[in-house]
Protein backbone atom coordinates (compact mmCIF):
# COMPACT_ATOMS: atom_id res chain seq x y z
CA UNK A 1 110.53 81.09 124.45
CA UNK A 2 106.89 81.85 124.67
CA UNK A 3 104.24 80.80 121.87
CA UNK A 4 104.00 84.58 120.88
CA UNK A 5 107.76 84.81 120.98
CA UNK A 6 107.52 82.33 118.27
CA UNK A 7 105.14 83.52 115.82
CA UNK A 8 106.93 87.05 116.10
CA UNK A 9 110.11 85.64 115.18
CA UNK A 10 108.68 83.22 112.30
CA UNK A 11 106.88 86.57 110.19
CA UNK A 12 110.26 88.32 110.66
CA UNK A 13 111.72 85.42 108.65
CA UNK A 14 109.26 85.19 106.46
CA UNK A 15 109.46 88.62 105.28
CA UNK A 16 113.05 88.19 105.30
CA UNK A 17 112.61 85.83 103.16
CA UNK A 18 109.88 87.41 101.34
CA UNK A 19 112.03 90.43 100.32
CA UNK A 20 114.42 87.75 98.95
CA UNK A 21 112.20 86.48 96.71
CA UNK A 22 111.21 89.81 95.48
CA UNK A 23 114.23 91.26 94.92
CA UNK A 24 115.17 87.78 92.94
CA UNK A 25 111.78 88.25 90.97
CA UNK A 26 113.04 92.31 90.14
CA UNK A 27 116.64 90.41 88.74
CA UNK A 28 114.72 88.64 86.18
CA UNK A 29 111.76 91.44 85.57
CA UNK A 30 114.99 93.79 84.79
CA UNK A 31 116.37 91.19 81.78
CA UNK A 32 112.79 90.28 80.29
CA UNK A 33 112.19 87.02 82.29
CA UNK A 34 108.68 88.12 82.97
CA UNK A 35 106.73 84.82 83.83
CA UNK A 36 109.67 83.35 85.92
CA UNK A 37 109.72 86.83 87.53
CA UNK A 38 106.44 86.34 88.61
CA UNK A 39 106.91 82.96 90.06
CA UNK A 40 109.44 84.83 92.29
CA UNK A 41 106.53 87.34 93.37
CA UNK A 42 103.86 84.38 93.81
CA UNK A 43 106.87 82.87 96.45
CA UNK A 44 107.54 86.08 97.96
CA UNK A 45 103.67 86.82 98.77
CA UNK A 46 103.28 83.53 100.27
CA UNK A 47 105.99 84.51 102.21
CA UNK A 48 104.65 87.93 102.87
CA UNK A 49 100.87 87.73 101.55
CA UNK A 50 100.01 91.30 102.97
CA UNK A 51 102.84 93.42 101.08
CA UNK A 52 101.45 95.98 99.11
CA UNK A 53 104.31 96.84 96.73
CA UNK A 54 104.62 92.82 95.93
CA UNK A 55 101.13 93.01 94.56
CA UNK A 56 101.59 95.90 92.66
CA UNK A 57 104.72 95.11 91.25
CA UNK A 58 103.39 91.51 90.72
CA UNK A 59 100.47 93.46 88.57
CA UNK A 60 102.91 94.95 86.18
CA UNK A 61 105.05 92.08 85.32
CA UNK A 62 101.36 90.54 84.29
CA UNK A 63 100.52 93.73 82.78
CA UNK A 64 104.12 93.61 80.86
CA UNK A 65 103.06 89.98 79.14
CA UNK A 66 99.44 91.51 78.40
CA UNK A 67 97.81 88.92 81.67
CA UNK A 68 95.79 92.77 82.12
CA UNK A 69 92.56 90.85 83.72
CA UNK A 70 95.41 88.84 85.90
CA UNK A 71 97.00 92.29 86.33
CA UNK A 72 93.92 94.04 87.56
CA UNK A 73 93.28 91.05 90.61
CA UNK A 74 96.93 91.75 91.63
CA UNK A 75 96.46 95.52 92.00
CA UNK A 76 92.92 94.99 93.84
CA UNK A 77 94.77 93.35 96.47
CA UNK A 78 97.32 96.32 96.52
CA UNK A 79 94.60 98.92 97.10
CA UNK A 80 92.64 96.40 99.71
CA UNK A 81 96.20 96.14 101.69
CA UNK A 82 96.35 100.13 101.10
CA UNK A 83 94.02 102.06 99.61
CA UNK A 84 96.10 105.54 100.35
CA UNK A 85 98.67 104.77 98.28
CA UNK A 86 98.11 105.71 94.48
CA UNK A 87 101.01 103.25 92.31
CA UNK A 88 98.19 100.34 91.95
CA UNK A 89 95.28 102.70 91.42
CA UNK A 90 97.31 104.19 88.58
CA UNK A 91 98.78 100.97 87.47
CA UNK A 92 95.32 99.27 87.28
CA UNK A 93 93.73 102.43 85.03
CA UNK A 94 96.08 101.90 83.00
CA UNK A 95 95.28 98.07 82.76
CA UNK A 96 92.04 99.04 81.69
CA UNK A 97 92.80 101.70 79.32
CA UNK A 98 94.67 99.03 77.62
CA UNK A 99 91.60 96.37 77.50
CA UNK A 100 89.73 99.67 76.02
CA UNK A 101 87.48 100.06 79.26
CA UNK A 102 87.77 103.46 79.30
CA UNK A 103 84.95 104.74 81.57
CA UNK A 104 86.42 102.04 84.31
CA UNK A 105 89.72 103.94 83.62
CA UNK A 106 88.75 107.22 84.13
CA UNK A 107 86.30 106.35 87.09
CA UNK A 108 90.01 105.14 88.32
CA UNK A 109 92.07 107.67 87.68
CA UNK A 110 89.57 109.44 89.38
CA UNK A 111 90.78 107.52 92.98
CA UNK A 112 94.52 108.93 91.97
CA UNK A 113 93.68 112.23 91.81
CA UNK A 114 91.63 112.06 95.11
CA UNK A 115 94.47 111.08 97.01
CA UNK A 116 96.99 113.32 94.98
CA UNK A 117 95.62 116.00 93.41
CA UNK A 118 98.61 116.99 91.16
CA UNK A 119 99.23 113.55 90.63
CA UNK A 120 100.22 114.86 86.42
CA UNK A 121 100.29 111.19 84.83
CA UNK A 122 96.72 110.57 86.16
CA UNK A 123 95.09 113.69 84.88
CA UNK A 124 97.19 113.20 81.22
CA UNK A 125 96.03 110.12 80.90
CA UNK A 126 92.65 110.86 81.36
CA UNK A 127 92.99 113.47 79.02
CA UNK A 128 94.30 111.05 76.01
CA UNK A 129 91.03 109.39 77.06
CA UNK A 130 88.87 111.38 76.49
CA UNK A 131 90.24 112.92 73.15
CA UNK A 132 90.14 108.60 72.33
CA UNK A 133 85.98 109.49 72.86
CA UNK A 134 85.78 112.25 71.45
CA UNK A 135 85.13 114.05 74.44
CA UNK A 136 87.38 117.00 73.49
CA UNK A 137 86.01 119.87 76.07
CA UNK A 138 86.80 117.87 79.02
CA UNK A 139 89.84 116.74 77.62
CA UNK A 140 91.12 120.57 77.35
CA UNK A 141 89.99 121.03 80.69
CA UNK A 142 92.72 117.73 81.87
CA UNK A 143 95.63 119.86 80.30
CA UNK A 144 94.70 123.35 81.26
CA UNK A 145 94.89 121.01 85.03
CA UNK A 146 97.91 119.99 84.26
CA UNK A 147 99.33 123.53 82.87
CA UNK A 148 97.99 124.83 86.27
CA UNK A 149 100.42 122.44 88.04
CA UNK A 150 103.14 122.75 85.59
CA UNK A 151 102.85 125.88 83.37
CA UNK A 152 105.73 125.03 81.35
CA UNK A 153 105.00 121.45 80.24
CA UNK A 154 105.45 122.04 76.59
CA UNK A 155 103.99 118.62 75.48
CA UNK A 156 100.69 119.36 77.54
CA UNK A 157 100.31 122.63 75.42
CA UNK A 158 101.03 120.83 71.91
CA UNK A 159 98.69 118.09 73.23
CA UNK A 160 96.15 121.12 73.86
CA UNK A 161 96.80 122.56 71.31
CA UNK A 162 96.04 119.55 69.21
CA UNK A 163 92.46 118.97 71.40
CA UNK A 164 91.70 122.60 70.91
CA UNK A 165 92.18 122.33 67.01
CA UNK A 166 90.06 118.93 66.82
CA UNK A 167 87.48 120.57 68.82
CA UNK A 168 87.24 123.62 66.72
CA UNK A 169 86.96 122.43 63.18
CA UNK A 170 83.98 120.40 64.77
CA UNK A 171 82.10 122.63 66.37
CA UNK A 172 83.22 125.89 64.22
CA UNK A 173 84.52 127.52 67.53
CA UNK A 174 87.42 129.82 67.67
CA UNK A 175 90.74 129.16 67.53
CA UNK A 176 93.70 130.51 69.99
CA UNK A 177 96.80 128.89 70.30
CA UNK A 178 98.91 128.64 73.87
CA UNK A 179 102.14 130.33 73.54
């Protein structure tokens, strides 16, 4: 057998045995075992250190024991392995919208919607962000987005409604309600 041969066969079993190790880490992520869950995920990406999904999925089993900082690194190297997919884009916005850095959320929820325009979660999100400062007018324009998408999303037009009442009574506007 050739060198090349060789090396060809030894990735195959190491992301062989890199999806063991990650499907072992999801066991324990599914009955609470976060940190050894992890451990799992750190053996699988040595394993298989260019796997996008084992980054990401590593990020949210940080993100579920509040490691958001740790969280964020792990998604980085998610969107540097593949920056068109939009799970650790959303998944690291989110990180931040939990550590209160809410521009850096936005500015990444942003990247979401440029790869997938109706991409809901993303633009709702943003919208709870921006009612969180006070930015009410372009929160109303995130739901009307969404209602564009999805007309009938009843919780987008209560949340709307909601925006649209908060933003009236402080700037005296008018009120209408979505039916």
């Amino acid at each position: 057998m050739s060198k090349k041969n060789a090396t060809e066969s030894e990735v195959i079993v190491d992301k062989k045995k890199g999806k063991k190790l990650f499907k072992a880490g999801l066991k324990l992520y599914r009955i609470g075992d976060y940190e050894g869950a992890i451990k799992y995920i750190d053996d699988a990406l040595i394993a298989y250190p260019d796997n996008y999904e084992y980054y990401n999925q590593k990020g949210v089993m940080l993100d579920k024991i509040e490691s958001h900082e740790e969280a964020m690194e792990a998604y980085d190297q998610a969107i540097k392995i593949d920056p068109s997919q939009t799970k650790a884009f959303y998944n690291k916005a989110l990180a931040l919208k939990d550590l209160k850095k809410y521009e850096e959320a936005i500015k990444t929820f942003d990247e979401v919607t440029k790869i997938n325009i109706t991409h809901l979660s993303a633009h709702f999100e943003k919208a709870v962000i921006y009612e969180l400062l006070g930015n009410y007018p372009e929160a109303i324009r995130r739901y009307e987005v969404i209602l564009e998408i999805r007309p009938r999303a009843d919780n987008v037009k209560r949340k709307l409604n909601k925006a649209l009442e908060k933003y009236s009574e402080i700037t005296n506007v008018w009120k209408y309600k979505i039916k």
